[in-house]
Protein backbone atom coordinates (compact mmCIF):
# COMPACT_ATOMS: atom_id res chain seq x y z
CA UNK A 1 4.72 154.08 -103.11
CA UNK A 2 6.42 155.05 -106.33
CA UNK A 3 9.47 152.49 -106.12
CA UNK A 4 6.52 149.74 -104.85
CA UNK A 5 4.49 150.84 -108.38
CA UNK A 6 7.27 151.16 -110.68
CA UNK A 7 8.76 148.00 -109.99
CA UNK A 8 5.07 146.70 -111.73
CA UNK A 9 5.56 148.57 -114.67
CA UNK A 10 7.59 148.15 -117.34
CA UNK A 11 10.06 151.26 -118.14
CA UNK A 12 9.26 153.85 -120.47
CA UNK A 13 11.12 153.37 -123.92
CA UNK A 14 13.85 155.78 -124.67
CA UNK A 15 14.22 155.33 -128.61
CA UNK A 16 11.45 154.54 -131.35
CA UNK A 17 12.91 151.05 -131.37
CA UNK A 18 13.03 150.11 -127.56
CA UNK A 19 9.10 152.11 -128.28
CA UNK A 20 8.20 148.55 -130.79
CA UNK A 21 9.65 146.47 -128.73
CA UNK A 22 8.40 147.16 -125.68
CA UNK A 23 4.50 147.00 -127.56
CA UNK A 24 5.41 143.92 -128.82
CA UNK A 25 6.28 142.74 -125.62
CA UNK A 26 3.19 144.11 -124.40
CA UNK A 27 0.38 142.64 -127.49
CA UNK A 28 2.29 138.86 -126.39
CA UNK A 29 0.27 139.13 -122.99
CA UNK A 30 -2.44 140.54 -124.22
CA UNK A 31 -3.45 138.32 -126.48
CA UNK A 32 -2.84 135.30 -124.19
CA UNK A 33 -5.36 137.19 -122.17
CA UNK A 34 -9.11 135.45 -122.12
CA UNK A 35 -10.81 137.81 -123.85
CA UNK A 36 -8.30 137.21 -126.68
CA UNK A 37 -9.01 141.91 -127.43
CA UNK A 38 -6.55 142.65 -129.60
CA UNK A 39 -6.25 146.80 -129.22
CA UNK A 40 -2.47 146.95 -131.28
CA UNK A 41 -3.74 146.83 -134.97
CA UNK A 42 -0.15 148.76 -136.09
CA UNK A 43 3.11 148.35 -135.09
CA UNK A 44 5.44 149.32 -137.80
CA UNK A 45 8.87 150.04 -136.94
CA UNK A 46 9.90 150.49 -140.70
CA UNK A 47 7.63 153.47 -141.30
CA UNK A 48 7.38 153.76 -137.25
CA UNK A 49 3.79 154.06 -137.00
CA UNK A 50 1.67 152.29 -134.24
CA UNK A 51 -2.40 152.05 -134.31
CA UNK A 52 -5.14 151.19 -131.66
CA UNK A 53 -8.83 149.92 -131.69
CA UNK A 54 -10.33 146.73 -131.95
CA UNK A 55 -12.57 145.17 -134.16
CA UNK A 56 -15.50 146.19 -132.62
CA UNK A 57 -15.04 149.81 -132.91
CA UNK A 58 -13.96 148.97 -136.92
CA UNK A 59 -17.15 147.29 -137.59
CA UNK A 60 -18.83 150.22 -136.07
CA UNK A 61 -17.06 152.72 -137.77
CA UNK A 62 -17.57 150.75 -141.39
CA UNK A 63 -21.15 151.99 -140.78
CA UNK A 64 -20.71 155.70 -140.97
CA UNK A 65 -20.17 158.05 -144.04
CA UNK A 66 -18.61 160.66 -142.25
CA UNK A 67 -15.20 160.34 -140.34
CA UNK A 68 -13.07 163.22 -139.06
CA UNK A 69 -9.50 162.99 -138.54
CA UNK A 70 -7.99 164.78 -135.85
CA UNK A 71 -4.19 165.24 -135.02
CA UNK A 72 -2.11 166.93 -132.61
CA UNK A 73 0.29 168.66 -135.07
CA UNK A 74 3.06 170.53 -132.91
CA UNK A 75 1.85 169.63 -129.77
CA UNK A 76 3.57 166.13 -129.60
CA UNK A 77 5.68 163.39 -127.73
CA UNK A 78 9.07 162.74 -128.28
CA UNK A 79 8.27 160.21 -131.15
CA UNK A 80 5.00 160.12 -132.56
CA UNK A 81 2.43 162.52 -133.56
CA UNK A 82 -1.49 161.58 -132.42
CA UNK A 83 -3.67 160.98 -135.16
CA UNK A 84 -7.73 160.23 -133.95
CA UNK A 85 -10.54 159.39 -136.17
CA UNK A 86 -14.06 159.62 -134.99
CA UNK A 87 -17.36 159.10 -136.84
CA UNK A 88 -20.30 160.99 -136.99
CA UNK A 89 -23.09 159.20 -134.61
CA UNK A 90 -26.31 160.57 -133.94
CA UNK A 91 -24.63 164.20 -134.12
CA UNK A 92 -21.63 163.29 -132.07
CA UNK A 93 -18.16 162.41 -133.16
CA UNK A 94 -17.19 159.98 -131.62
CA UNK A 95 -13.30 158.20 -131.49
CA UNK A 96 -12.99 154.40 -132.92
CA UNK A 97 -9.29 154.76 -133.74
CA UNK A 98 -5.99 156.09 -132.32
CA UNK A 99 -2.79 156.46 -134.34
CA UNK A 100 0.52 157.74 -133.68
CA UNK A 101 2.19 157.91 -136.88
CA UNK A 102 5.85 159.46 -137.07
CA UNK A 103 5.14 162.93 -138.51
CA UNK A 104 2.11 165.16 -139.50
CA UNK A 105 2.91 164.22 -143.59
CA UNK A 106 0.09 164.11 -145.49
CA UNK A 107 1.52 160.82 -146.89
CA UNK A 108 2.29 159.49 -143.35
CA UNK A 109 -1.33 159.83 -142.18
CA UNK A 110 -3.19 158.71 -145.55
CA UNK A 111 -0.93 155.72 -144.83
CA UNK A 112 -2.13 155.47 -141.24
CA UNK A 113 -5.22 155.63 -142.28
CA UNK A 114 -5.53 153.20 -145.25
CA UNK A 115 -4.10 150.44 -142.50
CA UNK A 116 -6.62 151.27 -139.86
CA UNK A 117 -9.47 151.61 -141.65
């Protein structure tokens, strides 16, 4: 079963630049899909940052006041760090963006988030 499900699957990037290519690869069919979602808003390999949402959940979160960033600090991947940012809605946070910038710098993630939202 695991050699039948693999074989689907494309294989898990071992550097930060086989990472970008290999989303690259991936956005190409996407976005020849029909409902034309685009969910890969970043991929940077000069700053090595990567972002997903769509538009939809953009829109929505242009709406709120209050956002809340959320990031996994120490407890990482190999790569990337995981940056989230919810907004406040009707007393629930709730997530509208996913980021996995390179490191937990305050620069890194203002940057992050100035291209998401």
């Amino acid at each position: 079963m695991h050699t039948a499900r693999s074989s689907q699957l494309l294989p898990l990037p071992t550097d930060n630049e086989e990472t970008h290519e290999t989303l690259s690869a991936v956005l190409q069919v996407l976005t020849s899909s029909k409902e034309q979602l685009q969910f890969l808003l970043v991929n940077d390999s000069e700053k090595n940052t990567v972002s997903f949402s769509c538009n939809t959940n953009l829109q929505f979160l242009s709406f709120f006041d209050v956002f809340c960033v959320d990031g996994t600090c120490k407890s990482v991947l190999k790569f990337f760090q995981l940056l989230k940012i919810h907004g406040l809605n009707n007393g629930h946070y709730v997530p509208f963006a996913f980021s996995l910038p390179a490191n937990q710098h305050q620069a890194c993630c203002e940057d992050v988030f100035r291209q998401t939202v």
